[in-house]
PDB file of N, CA and C in Angstrom:
ATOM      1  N   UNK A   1     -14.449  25.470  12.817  1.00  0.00           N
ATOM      2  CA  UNK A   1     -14.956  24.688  13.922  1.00  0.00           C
ATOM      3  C   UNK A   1     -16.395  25.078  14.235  1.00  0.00           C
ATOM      4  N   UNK A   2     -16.952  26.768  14.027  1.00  0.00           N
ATOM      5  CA  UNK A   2     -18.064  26.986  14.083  1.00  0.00           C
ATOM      6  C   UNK A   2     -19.232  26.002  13.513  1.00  0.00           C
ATOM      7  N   UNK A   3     -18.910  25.652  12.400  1.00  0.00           N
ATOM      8  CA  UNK A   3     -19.852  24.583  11.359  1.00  0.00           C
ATOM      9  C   UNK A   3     -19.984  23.655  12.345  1.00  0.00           C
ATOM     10  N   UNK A   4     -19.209  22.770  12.657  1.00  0.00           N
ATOM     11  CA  UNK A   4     -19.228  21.514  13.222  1.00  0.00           C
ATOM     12  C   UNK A   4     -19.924  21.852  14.222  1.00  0.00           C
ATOM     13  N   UNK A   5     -19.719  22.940  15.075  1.00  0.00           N
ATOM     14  CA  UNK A   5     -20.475  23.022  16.445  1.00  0.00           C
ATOM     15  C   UNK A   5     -22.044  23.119  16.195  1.00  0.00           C
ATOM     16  N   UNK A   6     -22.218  23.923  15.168  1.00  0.00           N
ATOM     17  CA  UNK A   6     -23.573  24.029  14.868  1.00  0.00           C
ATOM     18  C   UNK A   6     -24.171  22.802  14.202  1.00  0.00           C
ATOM     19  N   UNK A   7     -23.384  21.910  14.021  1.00  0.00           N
ATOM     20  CA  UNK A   7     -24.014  20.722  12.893  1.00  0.00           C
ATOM     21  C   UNK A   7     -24.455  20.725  12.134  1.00  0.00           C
ATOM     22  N   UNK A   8     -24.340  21.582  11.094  1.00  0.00           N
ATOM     23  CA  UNK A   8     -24.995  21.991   9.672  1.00  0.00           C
ATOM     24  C   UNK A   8     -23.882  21.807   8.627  1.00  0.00           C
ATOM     25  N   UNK A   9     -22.656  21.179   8.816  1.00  0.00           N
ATOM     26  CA  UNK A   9     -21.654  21.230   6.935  1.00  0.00           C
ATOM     27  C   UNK A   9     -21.165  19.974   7.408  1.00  0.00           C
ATOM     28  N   UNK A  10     -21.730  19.079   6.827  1.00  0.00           N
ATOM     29  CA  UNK A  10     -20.562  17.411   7.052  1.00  0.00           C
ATOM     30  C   UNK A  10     -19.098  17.514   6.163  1.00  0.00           C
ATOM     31  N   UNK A  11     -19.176  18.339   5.604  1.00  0.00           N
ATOM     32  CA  UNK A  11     -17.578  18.645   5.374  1.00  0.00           C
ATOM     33  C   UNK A  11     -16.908  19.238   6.289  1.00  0.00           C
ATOM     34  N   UNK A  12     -17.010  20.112   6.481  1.00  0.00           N
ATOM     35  CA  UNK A  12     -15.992  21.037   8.111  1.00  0.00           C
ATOM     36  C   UNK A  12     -16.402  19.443   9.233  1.00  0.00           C
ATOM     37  N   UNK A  13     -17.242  18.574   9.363  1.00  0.00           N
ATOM     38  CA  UNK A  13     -17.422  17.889  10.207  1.00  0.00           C
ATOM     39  C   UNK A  13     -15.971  16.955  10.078  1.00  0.00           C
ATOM     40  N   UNK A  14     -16.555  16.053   8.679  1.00  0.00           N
ATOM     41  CA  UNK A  14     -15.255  15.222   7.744  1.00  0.00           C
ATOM     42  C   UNK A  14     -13.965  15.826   8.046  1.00  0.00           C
ATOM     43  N   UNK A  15     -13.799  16.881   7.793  1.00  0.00           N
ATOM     44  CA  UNK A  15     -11.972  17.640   8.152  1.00  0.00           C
ATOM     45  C   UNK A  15     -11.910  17.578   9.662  1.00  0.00           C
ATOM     46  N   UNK A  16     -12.735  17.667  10.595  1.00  0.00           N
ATOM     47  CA  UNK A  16     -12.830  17.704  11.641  1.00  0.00           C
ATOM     48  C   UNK A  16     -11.745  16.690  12.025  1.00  0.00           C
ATOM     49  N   UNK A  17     -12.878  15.523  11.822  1.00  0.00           N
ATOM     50  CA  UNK A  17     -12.465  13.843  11.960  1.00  0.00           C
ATOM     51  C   UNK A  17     -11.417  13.719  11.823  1.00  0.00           C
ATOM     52  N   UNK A  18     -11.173  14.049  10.343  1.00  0.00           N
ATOM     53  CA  UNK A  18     -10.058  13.793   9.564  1.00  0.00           C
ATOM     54  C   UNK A  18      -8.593  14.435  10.475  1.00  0.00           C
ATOM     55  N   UNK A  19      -8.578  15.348  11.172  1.00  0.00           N
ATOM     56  CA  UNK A  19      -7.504  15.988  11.887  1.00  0.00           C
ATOM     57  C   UNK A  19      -7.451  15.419  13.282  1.00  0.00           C
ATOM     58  N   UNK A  20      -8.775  14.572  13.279  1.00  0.00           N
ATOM     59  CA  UNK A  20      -8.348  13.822  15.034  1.00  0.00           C
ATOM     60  C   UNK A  20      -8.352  12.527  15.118  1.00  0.00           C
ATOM     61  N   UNK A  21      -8.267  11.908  13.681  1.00  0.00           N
ATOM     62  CA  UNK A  21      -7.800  10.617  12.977  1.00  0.00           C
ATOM     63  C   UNK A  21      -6.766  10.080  14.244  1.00  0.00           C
ATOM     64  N   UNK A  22      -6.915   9.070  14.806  1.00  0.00           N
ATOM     65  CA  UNK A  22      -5.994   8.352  14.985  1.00  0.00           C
ATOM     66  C   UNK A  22      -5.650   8.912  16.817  1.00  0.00           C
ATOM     67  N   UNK A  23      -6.256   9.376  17.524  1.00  0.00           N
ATOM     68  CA  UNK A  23      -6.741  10.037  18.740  1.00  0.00           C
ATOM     69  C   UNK A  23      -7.369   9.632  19.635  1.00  0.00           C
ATOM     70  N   UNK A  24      -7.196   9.201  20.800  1.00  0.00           N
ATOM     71  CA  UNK A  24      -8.091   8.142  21.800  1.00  0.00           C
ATOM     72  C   UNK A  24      -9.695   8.803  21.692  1.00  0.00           C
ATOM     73  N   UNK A  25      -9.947  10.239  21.182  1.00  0.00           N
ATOM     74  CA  UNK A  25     -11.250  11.079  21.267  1.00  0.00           C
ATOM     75  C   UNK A  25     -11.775  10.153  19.948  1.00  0.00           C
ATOM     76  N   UNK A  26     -11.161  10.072  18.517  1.00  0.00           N
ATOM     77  CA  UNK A  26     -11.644   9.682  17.448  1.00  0.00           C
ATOM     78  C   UNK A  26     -12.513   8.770  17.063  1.00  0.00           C
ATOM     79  N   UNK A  27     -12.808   7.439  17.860  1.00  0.00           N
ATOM     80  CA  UNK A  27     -14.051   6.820  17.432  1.00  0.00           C
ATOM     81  C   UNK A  27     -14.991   7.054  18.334  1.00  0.00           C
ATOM     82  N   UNK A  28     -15.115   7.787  19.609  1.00  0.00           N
ATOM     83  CA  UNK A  28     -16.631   8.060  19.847  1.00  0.00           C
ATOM     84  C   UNK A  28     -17.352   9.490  19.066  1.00  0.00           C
ATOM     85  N   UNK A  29     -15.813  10.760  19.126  1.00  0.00           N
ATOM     86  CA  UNK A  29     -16.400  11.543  17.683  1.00  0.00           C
ATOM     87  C   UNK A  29     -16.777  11.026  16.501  1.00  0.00           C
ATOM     88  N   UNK A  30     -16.589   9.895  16.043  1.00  0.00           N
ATOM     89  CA  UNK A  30     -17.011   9.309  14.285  1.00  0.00           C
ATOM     90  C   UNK A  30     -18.707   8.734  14.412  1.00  0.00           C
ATOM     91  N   UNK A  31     -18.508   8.154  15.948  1.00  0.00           N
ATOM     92  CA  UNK A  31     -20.083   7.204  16.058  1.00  0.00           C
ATOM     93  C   UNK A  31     -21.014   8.446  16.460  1.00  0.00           C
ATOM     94  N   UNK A  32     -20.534   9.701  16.791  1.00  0.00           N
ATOM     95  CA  UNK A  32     -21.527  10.675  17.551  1.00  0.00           C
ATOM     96  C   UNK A  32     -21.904  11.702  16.433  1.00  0.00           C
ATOM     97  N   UNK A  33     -20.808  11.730  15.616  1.00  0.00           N
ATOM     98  CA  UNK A  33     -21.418  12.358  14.385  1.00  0.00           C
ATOM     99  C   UNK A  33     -22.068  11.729  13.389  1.00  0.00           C
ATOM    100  N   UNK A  34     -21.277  10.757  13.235  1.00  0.00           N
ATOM    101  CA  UNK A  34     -21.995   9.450  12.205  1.00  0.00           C
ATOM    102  C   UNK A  34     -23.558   9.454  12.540  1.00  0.00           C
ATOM    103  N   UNK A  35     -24.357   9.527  13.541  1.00  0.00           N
ATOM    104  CA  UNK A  35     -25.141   9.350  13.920  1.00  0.00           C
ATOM    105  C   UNK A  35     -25.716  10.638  13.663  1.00  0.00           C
ATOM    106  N   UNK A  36     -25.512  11.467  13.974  1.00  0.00           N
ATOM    107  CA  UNK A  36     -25.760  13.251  13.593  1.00  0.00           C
ATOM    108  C   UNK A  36     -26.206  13.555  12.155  1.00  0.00           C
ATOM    109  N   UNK A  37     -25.639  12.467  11.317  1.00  0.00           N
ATOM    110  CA  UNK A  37     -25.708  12.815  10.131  1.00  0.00           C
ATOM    111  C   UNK A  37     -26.169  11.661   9.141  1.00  0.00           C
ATOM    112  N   UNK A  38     -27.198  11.157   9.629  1.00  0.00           N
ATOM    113  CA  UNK A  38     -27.678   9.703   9.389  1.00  0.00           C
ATOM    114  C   UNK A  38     -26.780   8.682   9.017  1.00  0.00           C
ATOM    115  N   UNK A  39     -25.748   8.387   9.488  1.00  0.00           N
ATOM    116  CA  UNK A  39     -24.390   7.370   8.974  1.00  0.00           C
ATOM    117  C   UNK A  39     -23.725   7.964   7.825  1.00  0.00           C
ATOM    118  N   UNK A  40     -24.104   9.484   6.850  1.00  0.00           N
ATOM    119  CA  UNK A  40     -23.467   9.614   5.771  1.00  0.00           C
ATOM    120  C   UNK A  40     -21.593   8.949   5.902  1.00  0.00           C
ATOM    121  N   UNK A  41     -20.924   9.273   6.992  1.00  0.00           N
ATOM    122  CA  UNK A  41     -20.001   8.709   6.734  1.00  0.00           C
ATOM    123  C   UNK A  41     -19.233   7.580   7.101  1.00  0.00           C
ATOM    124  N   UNK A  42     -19.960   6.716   7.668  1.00  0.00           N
ATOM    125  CA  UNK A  42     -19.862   5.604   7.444  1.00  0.00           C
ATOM    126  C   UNK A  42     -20.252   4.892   5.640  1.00  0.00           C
ATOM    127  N   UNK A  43     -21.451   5.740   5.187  1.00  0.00           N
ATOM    128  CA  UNK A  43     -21.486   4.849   3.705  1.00  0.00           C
ATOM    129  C   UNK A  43     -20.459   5.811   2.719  1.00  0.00           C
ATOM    130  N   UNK A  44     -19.851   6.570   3.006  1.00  0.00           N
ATOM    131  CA  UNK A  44     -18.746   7.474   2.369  1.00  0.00           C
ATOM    132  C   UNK A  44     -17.487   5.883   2.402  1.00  0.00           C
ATOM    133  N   UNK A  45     -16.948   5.647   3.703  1.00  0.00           N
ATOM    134  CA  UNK A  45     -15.988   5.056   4.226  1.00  0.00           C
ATOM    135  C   UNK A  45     -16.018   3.927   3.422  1.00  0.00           C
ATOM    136  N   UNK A  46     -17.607   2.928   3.350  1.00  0.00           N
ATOM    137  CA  UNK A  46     -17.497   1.878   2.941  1.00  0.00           C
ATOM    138  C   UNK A  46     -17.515   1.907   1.243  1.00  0.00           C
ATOM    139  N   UNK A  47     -17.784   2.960   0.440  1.00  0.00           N
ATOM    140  CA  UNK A  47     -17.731   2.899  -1.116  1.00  0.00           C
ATOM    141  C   UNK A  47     -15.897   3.351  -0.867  1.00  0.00           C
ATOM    142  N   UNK A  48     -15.065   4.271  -0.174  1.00  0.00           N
ATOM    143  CA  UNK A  48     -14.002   4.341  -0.131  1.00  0.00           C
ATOM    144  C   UNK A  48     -13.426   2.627  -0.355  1.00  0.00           C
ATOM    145  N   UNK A  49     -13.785   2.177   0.793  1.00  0.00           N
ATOM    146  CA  UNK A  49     -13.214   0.797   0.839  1.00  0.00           C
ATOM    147  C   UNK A  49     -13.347   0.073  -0.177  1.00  0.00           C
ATOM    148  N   UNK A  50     -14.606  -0.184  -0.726  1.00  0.00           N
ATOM    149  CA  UNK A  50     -15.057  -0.762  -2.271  1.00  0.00           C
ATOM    150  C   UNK A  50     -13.961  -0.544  -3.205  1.00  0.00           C
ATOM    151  N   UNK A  51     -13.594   0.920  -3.165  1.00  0.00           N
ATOM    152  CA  UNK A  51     -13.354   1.518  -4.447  1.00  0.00           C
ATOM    153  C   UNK A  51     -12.068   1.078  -4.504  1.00  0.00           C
ATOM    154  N   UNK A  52     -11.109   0.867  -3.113  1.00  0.00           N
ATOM    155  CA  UNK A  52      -9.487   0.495  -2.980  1.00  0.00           C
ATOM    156  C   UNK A  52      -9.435  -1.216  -3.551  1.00  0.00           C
ATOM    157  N   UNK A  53     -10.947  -1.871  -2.750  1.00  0.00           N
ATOM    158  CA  UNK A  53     -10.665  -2.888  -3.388  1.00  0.00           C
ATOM    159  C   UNK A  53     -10.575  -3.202  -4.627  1.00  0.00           C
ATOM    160  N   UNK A  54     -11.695  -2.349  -5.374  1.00  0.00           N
ATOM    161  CA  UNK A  54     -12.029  -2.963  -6.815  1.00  0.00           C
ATOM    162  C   UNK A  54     -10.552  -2.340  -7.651  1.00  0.00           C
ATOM    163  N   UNK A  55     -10.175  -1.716  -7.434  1.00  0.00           N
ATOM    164  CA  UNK A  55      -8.661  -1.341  -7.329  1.00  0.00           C
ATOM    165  C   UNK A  55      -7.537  -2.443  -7.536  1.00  0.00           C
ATOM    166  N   UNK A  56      -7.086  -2.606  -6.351  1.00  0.00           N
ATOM    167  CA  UNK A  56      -6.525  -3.954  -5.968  1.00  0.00           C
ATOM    168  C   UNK A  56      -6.726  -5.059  -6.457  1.00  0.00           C
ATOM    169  N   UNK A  57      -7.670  -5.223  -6.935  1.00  0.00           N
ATOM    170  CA  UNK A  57      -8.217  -6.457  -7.744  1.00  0.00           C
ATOM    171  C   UNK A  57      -8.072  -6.090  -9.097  1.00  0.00           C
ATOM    172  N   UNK A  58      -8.115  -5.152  -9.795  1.00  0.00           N
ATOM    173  CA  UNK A  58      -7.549  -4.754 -10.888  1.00  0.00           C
ATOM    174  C   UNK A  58      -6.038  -4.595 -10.852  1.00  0.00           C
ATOM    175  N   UNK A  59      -5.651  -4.923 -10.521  1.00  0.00           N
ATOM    176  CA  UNK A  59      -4.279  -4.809 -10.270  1.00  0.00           C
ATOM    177  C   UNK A  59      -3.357  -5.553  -9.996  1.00  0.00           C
ATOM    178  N   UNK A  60      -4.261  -6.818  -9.663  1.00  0.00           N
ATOM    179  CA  UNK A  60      -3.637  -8.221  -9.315  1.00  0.00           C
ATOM    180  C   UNK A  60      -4.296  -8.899 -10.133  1.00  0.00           C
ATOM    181  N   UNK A  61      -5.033  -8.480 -11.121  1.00  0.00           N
ATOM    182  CA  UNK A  61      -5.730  -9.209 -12.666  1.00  0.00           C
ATOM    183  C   UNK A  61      -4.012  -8.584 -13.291  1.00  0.00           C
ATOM    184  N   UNK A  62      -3.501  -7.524 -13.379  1.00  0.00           N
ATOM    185  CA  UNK A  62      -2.737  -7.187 -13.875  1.00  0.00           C
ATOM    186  C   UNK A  62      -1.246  -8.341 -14.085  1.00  0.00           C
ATOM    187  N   UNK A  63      -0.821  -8.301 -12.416  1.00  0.00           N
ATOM    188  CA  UNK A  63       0.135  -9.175 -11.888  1.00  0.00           C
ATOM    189  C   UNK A  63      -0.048 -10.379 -12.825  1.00  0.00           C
ATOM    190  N   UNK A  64      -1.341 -10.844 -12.443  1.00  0.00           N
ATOM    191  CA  UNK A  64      -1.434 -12.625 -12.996  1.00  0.00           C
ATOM    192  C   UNK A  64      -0.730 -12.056 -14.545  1.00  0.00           C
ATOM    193  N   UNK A  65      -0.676 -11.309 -15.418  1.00  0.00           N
ATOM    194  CA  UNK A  65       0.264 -11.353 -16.791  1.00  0.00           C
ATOM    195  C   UNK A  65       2.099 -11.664 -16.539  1.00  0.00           C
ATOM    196  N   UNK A  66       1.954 -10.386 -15.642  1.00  0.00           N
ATOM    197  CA  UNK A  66       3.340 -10.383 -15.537  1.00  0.00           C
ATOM    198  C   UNK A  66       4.047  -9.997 -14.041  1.00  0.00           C
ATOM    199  N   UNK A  67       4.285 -11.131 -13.228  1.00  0.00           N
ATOM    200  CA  UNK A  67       4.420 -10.762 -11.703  1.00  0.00           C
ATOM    201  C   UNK A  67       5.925  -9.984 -11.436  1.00  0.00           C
ATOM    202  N   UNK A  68       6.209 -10.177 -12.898  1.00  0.00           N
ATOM    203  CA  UNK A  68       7.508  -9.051 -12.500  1.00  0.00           C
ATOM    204  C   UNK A  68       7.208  -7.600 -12.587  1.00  0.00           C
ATOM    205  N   UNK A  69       6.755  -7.210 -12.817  1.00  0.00           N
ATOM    206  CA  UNK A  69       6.112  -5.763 -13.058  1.00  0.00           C
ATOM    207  C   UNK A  69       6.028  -5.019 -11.915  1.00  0.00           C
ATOM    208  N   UNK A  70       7.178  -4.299 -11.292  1.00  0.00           N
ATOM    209  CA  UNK A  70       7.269  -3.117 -10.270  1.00  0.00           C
ATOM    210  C   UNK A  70       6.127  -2.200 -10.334  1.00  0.00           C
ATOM    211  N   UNK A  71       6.283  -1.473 -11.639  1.00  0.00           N
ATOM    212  CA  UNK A  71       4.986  -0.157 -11.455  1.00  0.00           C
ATOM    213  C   UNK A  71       3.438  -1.089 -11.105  1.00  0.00           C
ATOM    214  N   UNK A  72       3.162  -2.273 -11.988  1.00  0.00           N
ATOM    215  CA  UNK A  72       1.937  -2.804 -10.829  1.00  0.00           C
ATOM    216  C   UNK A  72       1.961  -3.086  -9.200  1.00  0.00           C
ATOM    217  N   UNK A  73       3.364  -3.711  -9.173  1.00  0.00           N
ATOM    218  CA  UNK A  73       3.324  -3.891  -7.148  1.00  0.00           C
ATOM    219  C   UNK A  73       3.352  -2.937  -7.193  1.00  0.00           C
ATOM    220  N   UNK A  74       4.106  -1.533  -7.271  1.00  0.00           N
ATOM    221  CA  UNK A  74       4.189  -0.266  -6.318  1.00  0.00           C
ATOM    222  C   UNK A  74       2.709  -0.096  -6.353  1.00  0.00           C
ATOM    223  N   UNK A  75       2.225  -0.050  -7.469  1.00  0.00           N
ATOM    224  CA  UNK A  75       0.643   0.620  -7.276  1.00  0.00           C
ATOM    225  C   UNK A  75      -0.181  -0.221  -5.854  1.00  0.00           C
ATOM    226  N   UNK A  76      -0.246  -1.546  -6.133  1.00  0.00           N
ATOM    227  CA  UNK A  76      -1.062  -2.268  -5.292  1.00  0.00           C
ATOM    228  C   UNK A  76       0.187  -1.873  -3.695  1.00  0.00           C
ATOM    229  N   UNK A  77       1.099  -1.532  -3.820  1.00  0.00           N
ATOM    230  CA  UNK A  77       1.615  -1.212  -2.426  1.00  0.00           C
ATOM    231  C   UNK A  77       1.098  -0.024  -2.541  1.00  0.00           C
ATOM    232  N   UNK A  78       0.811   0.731  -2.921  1.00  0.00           N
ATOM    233  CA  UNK A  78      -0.102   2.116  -2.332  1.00  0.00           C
ATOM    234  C   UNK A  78      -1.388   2.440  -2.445  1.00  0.00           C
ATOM    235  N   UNK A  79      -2.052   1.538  -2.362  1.00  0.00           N
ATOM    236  CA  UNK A  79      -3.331   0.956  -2.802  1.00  0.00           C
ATOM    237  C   UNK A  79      -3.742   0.164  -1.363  1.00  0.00           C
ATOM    238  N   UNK A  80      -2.884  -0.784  -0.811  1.00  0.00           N
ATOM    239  CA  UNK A  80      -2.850  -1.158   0.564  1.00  0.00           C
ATOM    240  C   UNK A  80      -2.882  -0.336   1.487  1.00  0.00           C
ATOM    241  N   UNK A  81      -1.083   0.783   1.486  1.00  0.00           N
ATOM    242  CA  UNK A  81      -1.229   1.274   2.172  1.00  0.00           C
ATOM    243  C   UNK A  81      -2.268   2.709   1.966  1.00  0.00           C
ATOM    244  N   UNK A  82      -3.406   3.109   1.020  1.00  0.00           N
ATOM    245  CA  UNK A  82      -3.834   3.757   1.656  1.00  0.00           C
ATOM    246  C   UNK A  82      -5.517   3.010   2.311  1.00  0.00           C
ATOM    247  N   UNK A  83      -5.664   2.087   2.163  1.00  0.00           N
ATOM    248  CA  UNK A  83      -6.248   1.564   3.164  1.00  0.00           C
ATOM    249  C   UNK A  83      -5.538   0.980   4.714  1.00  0.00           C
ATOM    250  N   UNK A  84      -4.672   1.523   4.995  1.00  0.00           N
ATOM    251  CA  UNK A  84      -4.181   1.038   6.370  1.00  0.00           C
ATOM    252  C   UNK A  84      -3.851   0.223   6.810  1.00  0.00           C
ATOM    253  N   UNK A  85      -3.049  -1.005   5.559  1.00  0.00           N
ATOM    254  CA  UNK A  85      -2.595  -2.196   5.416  1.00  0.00           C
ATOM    255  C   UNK A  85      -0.964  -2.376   5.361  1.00  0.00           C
ATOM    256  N   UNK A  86      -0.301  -1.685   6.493  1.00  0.00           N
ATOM    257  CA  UNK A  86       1.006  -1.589   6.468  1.00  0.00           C
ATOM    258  C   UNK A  86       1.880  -2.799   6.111  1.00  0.00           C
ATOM    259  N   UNK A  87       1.314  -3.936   6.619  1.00  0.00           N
ATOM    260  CA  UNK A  87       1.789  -5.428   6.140  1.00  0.00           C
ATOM    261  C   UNK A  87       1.692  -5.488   4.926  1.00  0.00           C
ATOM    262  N   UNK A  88       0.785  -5.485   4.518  1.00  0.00           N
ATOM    263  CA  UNK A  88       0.352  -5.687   2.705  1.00  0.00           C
ATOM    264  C   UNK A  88       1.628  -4.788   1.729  1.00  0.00           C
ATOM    265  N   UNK A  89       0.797  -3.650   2.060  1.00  0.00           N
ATOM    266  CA  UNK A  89       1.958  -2.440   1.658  1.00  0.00           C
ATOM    267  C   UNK A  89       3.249  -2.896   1.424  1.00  0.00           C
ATOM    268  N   UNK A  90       3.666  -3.146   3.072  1.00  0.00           N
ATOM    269  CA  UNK A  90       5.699  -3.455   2.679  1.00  0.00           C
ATOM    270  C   UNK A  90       5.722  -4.699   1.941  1.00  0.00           C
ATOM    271  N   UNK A  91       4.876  -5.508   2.197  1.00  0.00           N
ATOM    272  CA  UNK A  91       5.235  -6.958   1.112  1.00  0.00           C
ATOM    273  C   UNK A  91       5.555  -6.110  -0.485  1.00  0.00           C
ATOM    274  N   UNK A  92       4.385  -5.914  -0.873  1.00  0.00           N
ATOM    275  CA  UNK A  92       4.014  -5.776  -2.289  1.00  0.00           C
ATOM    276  C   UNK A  92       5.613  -4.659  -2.289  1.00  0.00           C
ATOM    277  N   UNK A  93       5.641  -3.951  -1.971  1.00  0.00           N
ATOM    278  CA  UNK A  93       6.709  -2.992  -1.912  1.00  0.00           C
ATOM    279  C   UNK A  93       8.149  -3.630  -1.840  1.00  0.00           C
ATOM    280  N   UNK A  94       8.489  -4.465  -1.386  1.00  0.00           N
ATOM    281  CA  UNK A  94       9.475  -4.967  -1.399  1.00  0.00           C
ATOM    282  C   UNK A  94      10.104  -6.014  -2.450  1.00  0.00           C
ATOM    283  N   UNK A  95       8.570  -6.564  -3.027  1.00  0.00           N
ATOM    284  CA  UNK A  95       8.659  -7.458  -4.033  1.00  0.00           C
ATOM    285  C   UNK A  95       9.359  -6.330  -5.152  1.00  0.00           C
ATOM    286  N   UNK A  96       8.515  -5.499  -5.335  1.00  0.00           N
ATOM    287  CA  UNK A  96       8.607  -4.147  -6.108  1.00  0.00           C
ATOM    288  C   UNK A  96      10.551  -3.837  -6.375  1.00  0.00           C
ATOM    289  N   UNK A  97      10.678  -3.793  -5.320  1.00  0.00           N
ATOM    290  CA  UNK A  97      12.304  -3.530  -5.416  1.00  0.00           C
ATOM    291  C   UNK A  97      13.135  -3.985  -5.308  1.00  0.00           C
ATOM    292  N   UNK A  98      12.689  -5.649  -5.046  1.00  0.00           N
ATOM    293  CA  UNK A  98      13.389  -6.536  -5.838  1.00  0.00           C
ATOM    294  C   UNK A  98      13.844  -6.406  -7.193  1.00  0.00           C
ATOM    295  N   UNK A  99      12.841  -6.259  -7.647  1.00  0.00           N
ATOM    296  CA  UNK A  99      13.052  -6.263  -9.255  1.00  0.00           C
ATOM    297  C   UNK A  99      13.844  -4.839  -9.479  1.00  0.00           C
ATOM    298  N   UNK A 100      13.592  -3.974  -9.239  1.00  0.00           N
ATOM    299  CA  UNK A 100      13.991  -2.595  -9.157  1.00  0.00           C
ATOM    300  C   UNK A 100      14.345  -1.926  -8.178  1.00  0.00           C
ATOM    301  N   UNK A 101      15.411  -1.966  -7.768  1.00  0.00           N
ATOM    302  CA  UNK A 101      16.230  -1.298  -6.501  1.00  0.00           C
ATOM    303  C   UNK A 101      16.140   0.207  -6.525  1.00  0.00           C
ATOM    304  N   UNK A 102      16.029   0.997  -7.907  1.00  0.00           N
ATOM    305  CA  UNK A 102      16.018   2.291  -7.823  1.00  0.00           C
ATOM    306  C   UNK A 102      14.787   2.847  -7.592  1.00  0.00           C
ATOM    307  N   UNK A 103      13.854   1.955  -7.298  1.00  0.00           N
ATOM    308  CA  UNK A 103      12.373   2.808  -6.817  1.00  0.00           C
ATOM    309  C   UNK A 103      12.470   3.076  -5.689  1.00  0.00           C
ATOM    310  N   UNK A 104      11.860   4.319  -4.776  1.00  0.00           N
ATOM    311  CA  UNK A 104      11.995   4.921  -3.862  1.00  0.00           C
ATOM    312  C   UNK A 104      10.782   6.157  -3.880  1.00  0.00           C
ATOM    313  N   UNK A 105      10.125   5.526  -2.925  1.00  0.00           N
ATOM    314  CA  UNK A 105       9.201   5.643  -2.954  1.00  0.00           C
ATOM    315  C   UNK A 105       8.503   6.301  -1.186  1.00  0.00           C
ATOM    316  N   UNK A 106       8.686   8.009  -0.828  1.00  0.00           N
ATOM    317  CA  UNK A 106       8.907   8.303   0.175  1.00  0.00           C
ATOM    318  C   UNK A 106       7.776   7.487   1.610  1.00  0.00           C
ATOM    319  N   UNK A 107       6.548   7.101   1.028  1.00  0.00           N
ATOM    320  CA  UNK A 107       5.422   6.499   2.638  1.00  0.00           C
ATOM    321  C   UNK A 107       5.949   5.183   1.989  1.00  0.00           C
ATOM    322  N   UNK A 108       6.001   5.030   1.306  1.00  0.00           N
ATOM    323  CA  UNK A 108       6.444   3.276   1.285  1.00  0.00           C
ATOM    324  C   UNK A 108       7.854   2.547   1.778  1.00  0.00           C
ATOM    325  N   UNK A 109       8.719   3.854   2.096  1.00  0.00           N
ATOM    326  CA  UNK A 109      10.099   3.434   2.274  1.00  0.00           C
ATOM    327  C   UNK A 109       9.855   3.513   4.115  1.00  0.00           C
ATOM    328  N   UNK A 110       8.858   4.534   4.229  1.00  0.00           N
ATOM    329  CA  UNK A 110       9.199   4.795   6.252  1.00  0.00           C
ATOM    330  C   UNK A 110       8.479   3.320   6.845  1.00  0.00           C
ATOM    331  N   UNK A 111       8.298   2.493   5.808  1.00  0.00           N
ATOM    332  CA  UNK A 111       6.865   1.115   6.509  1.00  0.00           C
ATOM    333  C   UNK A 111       7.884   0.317   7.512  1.00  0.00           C
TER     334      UNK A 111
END
């Protein structure tokens, strides 16, 4: 916590965040550091986001072959949900085990 106080390691900052994720404190800490640290993580967040999409889109190039294909939905269901797309997630996930009832799959089963 020393780092962060001093404002010198945007990593100890990042874990910071990262542990008060989801916290009524958490988005004025993200805009007050974000700002602290010339937006580095805001343009961290948005190549994150890029990267899930270009993802996802590889992955639903996949589907268009064969939409029966579980191991592609599970992927694109955890591909959603780790962008924070709980809707998306259980769809694709459910399609998933349609086809295959024995997948089980522990963050995709609590949706």
């Amino acid at each position: 916590m020393y780092k962060v106080v001093q404002l010198n390691d945007p990593l100890s900052t990042r874990q910071f965040l990262a542990q008060i994720k989801g916290t009524p404190e958490y988005d004025g800490q993200y805009t007050y550091f974000n700002s602290i640290f010339d937006n580095a993580f805001a343009a961290e967040d948005i190549q994150a986001e890029f990267s899930l999409q270009s993802e996802i889109q590889r992955f639903e190039e996949l589907l268009k072959k064969n939409e029966r294909n579980p191991q592609v939905l599970v992927e694109i269901a955890l591909l959603h949900y780790d962008r924070g797309d709980a809707v998306q997630a259980r769809s694709y996930y459910q399609k998933a085990r349609a086809i295959d009832p024995w997948i089980d799959i522990d963050e995709l089963e609590a949706l």
